[in-house]
C-alpha atoms as a PDB file:
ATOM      1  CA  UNK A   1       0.000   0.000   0.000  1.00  0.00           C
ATOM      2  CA  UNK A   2       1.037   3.614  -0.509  1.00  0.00           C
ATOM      3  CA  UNK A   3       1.346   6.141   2.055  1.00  0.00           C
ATOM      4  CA  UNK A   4      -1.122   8.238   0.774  1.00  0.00           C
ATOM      5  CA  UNK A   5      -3.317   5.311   1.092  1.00  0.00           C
ATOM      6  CA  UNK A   6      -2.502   4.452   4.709  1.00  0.00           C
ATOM      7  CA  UNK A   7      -2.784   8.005   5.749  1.00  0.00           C
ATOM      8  CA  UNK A   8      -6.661   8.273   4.297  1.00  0.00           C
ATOM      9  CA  UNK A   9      -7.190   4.725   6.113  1.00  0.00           C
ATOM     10  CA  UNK A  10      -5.736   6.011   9.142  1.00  0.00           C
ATOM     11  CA  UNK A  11      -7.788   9.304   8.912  1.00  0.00           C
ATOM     12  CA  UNK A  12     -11.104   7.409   8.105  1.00  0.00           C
ATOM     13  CA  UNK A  13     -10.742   5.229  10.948  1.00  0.00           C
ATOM     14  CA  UNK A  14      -9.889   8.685  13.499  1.00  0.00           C
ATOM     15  CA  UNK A  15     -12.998   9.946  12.108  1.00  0.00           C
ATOM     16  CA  UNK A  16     -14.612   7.002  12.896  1.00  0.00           C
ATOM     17  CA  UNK A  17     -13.431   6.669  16.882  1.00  0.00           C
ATOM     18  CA  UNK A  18     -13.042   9.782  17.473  1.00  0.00           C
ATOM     19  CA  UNK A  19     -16.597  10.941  18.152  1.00  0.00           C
ATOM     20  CA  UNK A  20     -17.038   8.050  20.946  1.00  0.00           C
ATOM     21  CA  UNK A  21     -14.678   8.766  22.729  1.00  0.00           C
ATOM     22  CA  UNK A  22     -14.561  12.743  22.903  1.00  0.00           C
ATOM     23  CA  UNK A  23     -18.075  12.654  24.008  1.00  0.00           C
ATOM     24  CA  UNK A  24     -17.089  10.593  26.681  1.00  0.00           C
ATOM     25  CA  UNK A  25     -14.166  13.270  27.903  1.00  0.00           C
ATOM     26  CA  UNK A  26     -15.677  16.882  26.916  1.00  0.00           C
ATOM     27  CA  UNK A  27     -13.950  19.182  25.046  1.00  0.00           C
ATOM     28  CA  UNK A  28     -10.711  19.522  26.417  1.00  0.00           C
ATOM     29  CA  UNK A  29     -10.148  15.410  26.819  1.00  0.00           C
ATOM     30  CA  UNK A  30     -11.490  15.117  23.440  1.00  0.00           C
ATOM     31  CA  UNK A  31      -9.168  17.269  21.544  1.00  0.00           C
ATOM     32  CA  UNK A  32      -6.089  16.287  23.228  1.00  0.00           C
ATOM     33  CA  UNK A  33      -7.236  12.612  22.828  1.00  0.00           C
ATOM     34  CA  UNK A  34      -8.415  12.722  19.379  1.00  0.00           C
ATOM     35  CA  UNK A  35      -4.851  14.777  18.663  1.00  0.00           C
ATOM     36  CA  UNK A  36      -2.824  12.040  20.041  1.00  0.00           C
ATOM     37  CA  UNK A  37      -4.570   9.074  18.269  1.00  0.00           C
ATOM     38  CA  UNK A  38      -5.112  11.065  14.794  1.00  0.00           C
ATOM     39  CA  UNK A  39      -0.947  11.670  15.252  1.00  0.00           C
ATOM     40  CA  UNK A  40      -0.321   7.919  16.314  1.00  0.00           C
ATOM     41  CA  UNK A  41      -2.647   6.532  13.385  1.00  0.00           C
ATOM     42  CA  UNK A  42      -1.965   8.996  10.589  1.00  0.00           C
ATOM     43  CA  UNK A  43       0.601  11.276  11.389  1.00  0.00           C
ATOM     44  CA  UNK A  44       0.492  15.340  11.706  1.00  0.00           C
ATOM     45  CA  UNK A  45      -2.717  15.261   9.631  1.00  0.00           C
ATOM     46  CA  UNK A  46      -4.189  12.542  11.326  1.00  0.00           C
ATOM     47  CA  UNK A  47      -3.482  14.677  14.635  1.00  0.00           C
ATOM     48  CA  UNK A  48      -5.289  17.884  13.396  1.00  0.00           C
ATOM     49  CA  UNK A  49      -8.245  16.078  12.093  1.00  0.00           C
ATOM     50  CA  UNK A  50      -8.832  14.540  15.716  1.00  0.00           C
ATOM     51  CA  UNK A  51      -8.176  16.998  17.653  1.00  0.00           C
ATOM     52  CA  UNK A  52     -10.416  19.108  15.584  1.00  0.00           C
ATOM     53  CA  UNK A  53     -13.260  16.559  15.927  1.00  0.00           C
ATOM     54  CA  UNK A  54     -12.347  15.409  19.676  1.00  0.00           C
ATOM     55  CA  UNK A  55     -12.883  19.070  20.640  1.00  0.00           C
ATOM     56  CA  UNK A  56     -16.350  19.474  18.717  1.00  0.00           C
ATOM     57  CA  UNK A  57     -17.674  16.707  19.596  1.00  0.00           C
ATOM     58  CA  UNK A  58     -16.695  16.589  23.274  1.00  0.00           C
ATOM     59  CA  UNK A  59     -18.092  20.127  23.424  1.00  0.00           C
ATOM     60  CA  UNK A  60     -21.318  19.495  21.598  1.00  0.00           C
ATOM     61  CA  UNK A  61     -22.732  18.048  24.937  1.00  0.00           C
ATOM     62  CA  UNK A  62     -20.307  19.760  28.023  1.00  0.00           C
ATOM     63  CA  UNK A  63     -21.349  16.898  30.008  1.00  0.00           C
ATOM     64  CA  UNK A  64     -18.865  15.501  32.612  1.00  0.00           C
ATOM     65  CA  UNK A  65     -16.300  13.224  30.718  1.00  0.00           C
ATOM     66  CA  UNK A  66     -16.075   9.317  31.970  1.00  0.00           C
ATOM     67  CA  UNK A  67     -13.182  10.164  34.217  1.00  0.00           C
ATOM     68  CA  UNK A  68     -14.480  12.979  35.600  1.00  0.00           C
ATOM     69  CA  UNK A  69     -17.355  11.310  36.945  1.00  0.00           C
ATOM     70  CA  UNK A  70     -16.059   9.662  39.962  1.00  0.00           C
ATOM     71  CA  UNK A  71     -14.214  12.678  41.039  1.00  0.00           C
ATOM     72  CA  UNK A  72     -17.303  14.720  40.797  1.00  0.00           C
ATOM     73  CA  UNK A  73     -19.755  12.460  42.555  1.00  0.00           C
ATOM     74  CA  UNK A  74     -17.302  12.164  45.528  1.00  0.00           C
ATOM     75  CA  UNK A  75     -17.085  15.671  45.477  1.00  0.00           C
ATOM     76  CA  UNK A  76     -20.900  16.067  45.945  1.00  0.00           C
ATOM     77  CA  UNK A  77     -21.297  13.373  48.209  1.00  0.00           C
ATOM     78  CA  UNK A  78     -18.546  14.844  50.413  1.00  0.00           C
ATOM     79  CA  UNK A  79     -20.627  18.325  50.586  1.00  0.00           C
ATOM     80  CA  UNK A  80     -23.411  16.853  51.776  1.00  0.00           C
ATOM     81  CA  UNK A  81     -26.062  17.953  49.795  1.00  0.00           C
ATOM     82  CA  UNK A  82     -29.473  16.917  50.632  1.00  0.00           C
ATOM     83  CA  UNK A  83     -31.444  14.743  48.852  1.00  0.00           C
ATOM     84  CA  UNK A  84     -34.799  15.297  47.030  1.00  0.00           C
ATOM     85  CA  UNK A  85     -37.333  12.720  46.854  1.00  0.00           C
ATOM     86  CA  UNK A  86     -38.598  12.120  43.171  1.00  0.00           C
ATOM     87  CA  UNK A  87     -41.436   9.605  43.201  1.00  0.00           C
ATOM     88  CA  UNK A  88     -41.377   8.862  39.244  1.00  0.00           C
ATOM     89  CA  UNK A  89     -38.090   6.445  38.118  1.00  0.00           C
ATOM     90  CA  UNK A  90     -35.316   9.154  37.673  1.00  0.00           C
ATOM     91  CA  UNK A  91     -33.944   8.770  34.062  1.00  0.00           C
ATOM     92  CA  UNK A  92     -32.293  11.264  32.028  1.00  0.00           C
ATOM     93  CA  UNK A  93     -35.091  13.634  30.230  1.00  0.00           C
ATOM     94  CA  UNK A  94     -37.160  14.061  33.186  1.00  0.00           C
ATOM     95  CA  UNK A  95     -38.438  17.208  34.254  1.00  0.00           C
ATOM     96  CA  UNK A  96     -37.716  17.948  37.734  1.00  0.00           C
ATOM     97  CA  UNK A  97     -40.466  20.235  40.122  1.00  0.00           C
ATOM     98  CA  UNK A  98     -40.193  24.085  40.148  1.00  0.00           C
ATOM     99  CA  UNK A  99     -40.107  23.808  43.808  1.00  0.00           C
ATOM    100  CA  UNK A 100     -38.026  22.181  46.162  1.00  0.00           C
ATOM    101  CA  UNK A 101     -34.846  21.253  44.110  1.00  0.00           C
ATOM    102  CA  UNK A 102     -31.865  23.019  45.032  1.00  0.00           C
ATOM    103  CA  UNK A 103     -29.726  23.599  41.888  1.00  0.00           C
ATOM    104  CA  UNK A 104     -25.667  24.321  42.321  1.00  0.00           C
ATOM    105  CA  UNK A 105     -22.667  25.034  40.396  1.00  0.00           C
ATOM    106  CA  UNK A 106     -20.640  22.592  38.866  1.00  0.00           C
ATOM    107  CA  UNK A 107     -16.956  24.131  40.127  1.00  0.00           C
ATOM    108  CA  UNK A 108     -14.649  24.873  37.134  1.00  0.00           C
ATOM    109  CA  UNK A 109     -12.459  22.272  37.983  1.00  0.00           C
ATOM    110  CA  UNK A 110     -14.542  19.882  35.470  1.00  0.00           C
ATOM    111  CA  UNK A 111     -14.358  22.220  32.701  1.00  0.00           C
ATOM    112  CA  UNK A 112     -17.076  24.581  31.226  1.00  0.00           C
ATOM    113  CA  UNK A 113     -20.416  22.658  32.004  1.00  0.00           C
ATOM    114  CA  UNK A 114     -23.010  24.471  31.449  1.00  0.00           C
ATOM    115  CA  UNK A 115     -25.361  22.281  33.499  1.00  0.00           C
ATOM    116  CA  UNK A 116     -26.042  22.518  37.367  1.00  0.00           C
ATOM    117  CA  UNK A 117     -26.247  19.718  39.865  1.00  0.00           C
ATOM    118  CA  UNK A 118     -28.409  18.468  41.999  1.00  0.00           C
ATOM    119  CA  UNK A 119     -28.854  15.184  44.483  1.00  0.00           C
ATOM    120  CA  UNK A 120     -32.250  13.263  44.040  1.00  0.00           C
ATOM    121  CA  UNK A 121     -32.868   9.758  45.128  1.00  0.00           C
ATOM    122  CA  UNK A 122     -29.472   9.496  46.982  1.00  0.00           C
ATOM    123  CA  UNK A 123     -28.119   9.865  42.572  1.00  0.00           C
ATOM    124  CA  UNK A 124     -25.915  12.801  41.272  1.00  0.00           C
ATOM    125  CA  UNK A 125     -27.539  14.355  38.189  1.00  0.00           C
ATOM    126  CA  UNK A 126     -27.080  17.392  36.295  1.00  0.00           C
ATOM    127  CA  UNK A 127     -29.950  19.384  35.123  1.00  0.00           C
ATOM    128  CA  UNK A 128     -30.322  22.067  32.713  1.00  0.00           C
ATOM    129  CA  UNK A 129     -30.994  25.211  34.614  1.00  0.00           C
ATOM    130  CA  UNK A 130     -33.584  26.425  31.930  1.00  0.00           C
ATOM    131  CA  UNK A 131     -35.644  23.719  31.693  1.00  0.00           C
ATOM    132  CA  UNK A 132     -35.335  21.411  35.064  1.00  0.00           C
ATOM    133  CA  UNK A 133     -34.312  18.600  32.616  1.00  0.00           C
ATOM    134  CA  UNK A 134     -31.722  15.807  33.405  1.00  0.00           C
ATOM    135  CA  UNK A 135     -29.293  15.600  31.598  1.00  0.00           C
ATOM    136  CA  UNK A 136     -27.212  13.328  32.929  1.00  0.00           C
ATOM    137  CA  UNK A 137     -27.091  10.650  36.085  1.00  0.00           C
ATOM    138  CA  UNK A 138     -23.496  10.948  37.523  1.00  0.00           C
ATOM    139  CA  UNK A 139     -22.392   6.928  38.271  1.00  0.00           C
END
């Protein structure tokens, strides 16, 4: 095979990871990961392509990245934040009450997150502030 060859393989399959695994990390993850495996698989190319689409895509949903998510939930827990009682099954898309959630900042320690957390059922979630929608259950 020809270089040029391998280098469109290696760029097709980057394009092809790459969104998985940025959305998993957020923006900044995502760039520096898809950067690193676009470089390893197709050389200097390869590395602007995926860090290109590792940041997009990572940003498209500023939720907290798969390694983040540990870190974060121990930080919550270890604040002692109250939990609300929800009576429906808590999954991500449901509404939560006007009344008697309290809503806080996600510190910028996990990156530009544009959501807020909240405890309910003893579970970590963050909720969009406009709506009152989950948007993600923090394992």
């Amino acid at each position: 095979m020809t270089s040029r060859l391998m280098n469109l393989i290696g760029i097709s399959l980057v394009a092809l990871w790459l969104p998985a695994a940025a959305q998993a990390q957020g923006v900044m993850g995502g760039a520096q990961e898809g950067a690193e495996r676009g470089n390893d698989n197709a050389g200097p190319i390869g590395g602007i392509v995926g860090g290109t689409v590792g940041a997009v895509t990572g940003g498209i949903n500023g939720l907290l990245g798969i390694e983040q998510r540990p870190r974060f939930r121990k930080y919550v827990i270890e604040r002692h934040i109250p939990s609300y009682r929800y009576e429906e099954p808590l999954n991500v898309g449901v509404v939560l009450p006007e009344e008697g959630v309290e809503y806080y900042d996600v510190p910028a320690d996990y990156g530009e997150v544009r959501y807020k957390y909240t405890v309910i059922n003893d579970e970590v979630v963050l909720v969009d502030p406009g709506t009152r929608r989950i948007v993600q259950i923090v394992e």
